[in-house]
Protein backbone atom coordinates (compact mmCIF):
# COMPACT_ATOMS: atom_id res chain seq x y z
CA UNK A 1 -10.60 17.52 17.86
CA UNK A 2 -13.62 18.89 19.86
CA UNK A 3 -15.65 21.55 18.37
CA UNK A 4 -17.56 23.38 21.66
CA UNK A 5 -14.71 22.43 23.67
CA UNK A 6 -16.11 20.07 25.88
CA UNK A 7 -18.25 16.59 24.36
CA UNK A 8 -18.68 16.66 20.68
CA UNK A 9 -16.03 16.02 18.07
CA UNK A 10 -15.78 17.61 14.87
CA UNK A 11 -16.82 15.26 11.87
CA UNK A 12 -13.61 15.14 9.65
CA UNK A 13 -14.17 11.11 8.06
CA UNK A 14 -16.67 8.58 7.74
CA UNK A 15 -14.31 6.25 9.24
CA UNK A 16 -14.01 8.47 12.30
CA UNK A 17 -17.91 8.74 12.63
CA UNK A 18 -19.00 4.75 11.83
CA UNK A 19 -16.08 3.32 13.70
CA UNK A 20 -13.96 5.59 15.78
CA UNK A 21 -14.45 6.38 19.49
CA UNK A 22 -15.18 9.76 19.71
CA UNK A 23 -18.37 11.11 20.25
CA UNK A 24 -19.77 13.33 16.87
CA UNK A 25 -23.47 13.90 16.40
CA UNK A 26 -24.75 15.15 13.29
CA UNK A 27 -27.24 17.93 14.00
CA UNK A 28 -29.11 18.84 11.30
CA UNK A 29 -30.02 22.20 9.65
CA UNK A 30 -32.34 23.28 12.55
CA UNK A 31 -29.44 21.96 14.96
CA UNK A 32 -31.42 18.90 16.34
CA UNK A 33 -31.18 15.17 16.71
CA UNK A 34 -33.73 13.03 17.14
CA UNK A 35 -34.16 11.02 19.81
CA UNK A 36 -35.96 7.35 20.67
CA UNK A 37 -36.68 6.80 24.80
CA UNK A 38 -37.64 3.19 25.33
CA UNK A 39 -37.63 1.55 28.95
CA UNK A 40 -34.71 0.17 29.95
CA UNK A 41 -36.34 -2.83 31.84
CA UNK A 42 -39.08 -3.69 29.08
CA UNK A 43 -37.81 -2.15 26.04
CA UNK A 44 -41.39 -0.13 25.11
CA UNK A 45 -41.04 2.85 23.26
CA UNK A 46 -42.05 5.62 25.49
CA UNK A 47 -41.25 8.58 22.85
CA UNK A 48 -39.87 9.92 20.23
CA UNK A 49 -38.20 13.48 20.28
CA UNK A 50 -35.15 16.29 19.45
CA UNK A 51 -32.34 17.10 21.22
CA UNK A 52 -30.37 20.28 19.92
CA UNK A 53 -26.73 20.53 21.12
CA UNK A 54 -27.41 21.86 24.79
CA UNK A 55 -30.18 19.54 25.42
CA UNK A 56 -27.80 16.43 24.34
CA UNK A 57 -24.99 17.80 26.55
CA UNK A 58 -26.69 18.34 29.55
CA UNK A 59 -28.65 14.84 29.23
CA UNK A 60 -24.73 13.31 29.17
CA UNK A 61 -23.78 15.70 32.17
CA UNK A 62 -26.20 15.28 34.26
CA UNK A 63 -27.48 11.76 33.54
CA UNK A 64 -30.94 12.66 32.86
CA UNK A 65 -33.38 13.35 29.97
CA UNK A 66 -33.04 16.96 28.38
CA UNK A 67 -35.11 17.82 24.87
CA UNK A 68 -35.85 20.31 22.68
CA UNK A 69 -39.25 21.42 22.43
CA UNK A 70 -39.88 22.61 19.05
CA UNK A 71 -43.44 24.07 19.55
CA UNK A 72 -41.92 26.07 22.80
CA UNK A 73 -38.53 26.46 21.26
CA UNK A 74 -36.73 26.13 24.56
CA UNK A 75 -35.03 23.13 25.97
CA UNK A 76 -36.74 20.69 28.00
CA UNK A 77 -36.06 19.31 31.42
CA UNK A 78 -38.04 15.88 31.18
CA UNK A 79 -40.41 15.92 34.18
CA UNK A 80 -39.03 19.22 35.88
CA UNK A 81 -42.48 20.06 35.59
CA UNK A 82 -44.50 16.54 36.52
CA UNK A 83 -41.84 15.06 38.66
CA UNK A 84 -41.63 12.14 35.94
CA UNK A 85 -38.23 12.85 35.51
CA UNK A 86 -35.96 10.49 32.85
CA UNK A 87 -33.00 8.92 34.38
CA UNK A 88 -30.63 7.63 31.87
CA UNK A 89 -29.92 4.07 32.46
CA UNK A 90 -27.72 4.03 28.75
CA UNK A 91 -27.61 6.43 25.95
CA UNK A 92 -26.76 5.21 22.38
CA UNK A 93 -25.63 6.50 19.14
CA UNK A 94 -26.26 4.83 16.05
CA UNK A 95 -23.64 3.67 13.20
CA UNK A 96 -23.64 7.62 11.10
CA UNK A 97 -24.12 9.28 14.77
CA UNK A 98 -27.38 11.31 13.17
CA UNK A 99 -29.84 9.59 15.76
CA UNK A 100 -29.70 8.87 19.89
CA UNK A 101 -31.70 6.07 21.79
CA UNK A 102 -32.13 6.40 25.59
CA UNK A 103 -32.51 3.93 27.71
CA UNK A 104 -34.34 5.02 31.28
CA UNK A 105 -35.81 4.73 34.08
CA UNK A 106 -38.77 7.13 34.51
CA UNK A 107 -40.22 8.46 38.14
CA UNK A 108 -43.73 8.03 38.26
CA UNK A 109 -44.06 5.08 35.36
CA UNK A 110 -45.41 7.52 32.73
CA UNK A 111 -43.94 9.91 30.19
CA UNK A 112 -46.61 11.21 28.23
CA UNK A 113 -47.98 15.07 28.74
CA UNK A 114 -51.45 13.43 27.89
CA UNK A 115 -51.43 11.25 30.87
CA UNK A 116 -50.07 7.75 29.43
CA UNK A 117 -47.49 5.42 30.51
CA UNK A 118 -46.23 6.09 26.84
CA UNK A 119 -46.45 8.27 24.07
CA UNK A 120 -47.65 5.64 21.55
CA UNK A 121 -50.65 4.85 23.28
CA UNK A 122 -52.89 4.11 20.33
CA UNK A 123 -52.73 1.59 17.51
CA UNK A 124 -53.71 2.00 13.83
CA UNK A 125 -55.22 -0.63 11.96
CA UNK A 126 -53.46 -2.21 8.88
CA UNK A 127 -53.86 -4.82 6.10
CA UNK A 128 -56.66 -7.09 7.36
CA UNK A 129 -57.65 -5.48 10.31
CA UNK A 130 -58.64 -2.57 8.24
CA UNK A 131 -61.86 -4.02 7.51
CA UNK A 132 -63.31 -2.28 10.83
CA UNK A 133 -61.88 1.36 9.59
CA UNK A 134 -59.10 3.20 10.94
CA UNK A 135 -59.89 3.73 13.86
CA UNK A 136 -57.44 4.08 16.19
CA UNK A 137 -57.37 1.77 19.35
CA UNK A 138 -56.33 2.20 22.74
CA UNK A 139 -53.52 0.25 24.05
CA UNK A 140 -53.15 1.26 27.47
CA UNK A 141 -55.97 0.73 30.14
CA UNK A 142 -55.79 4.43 31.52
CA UNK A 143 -53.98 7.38 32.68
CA UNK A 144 -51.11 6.67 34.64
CA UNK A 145 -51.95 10.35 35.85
CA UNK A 146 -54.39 13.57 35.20
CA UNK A 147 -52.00 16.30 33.07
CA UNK A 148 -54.89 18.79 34.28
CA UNK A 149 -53.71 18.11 37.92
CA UNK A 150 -50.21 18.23 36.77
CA UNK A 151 -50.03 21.30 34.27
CA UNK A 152 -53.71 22.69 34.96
CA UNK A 153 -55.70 24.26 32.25
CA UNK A 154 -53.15 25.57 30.05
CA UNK A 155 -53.86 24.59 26.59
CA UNK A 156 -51.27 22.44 25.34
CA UNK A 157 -48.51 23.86 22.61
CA UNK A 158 -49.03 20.61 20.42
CA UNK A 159 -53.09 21.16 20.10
CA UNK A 160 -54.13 22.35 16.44
């Protein structure tokens, strides 16, 4: 049984959900998912984000990245704005069907607003290697491009 009609089953058994076939996410009380975007070729984690109903079915529909942005509140056409569009190569659901990995291809190599190939473009020191601080240390050469060029001077929704 489908509960919008179209994609998503309704969740009636844990059996159903951990071993059945049909497809029935578990939003949760802000109706989102999150959602882990790793290259398909190299496996690196580009980002981490939410996908509310609409966003997850029109990522399966049209084969390409949709989110939710929670500091807009609005959906989120991956790269409609920098070109670096997502292209789903697989999409995944784990075992309770509460969390989605993607799998794609990105135009342009990059998927971070700020300009890097990823998202988690900084490493924080731990255990031993604390003995420096914490600061945090690059781990990508540069910018794979300028967001100012992309987005201009807008300020950024995620700035404090």
């Amino acid at each position: 049984m489908h509960d919008d009609g179209r994609l998503f089953a309704t969740r009636v058994s844990v059996e159903q959900v951990e071993e059945g076939v049909e497809l029935a996410p578990k939003f949760d009380d802000q109706g989102l998912i999150p959602c882990v975007t790793t290259d398909h070729r190299s496996g690196e984690l580009l980002m981490v984000a939410v996908m509310n109903r609409e966003a997850l079915s029109r990522s399966i529909e049209s084969g390409e990245a949709w989110y939710y942005s929670r500091s807009r509140k609005q959906l989120w056409h991956k790269g409609a704005t920098s070109g670096l569009v997502q292209r789903i190569v697989e999409m995944r659901i784990d075992d309770d069907q509460d969390c989605v990995w993607l799998r794609v291809e990105v135009a342009g190599g990059a998927s971070c607003h700020v300009g890097y190939r990823s998202c988690f473009y900084r490493r924080v020191p731990v255990g031993s290697e604390r003995s420096a601080g914490t600061a945090l240390e690059f781990t990508e050469a540069g910018k794979v491009f300028d967001p100012r060029a992309v987005y201009g001077d807008a300020p950024n929704p995620t700035q404090l």
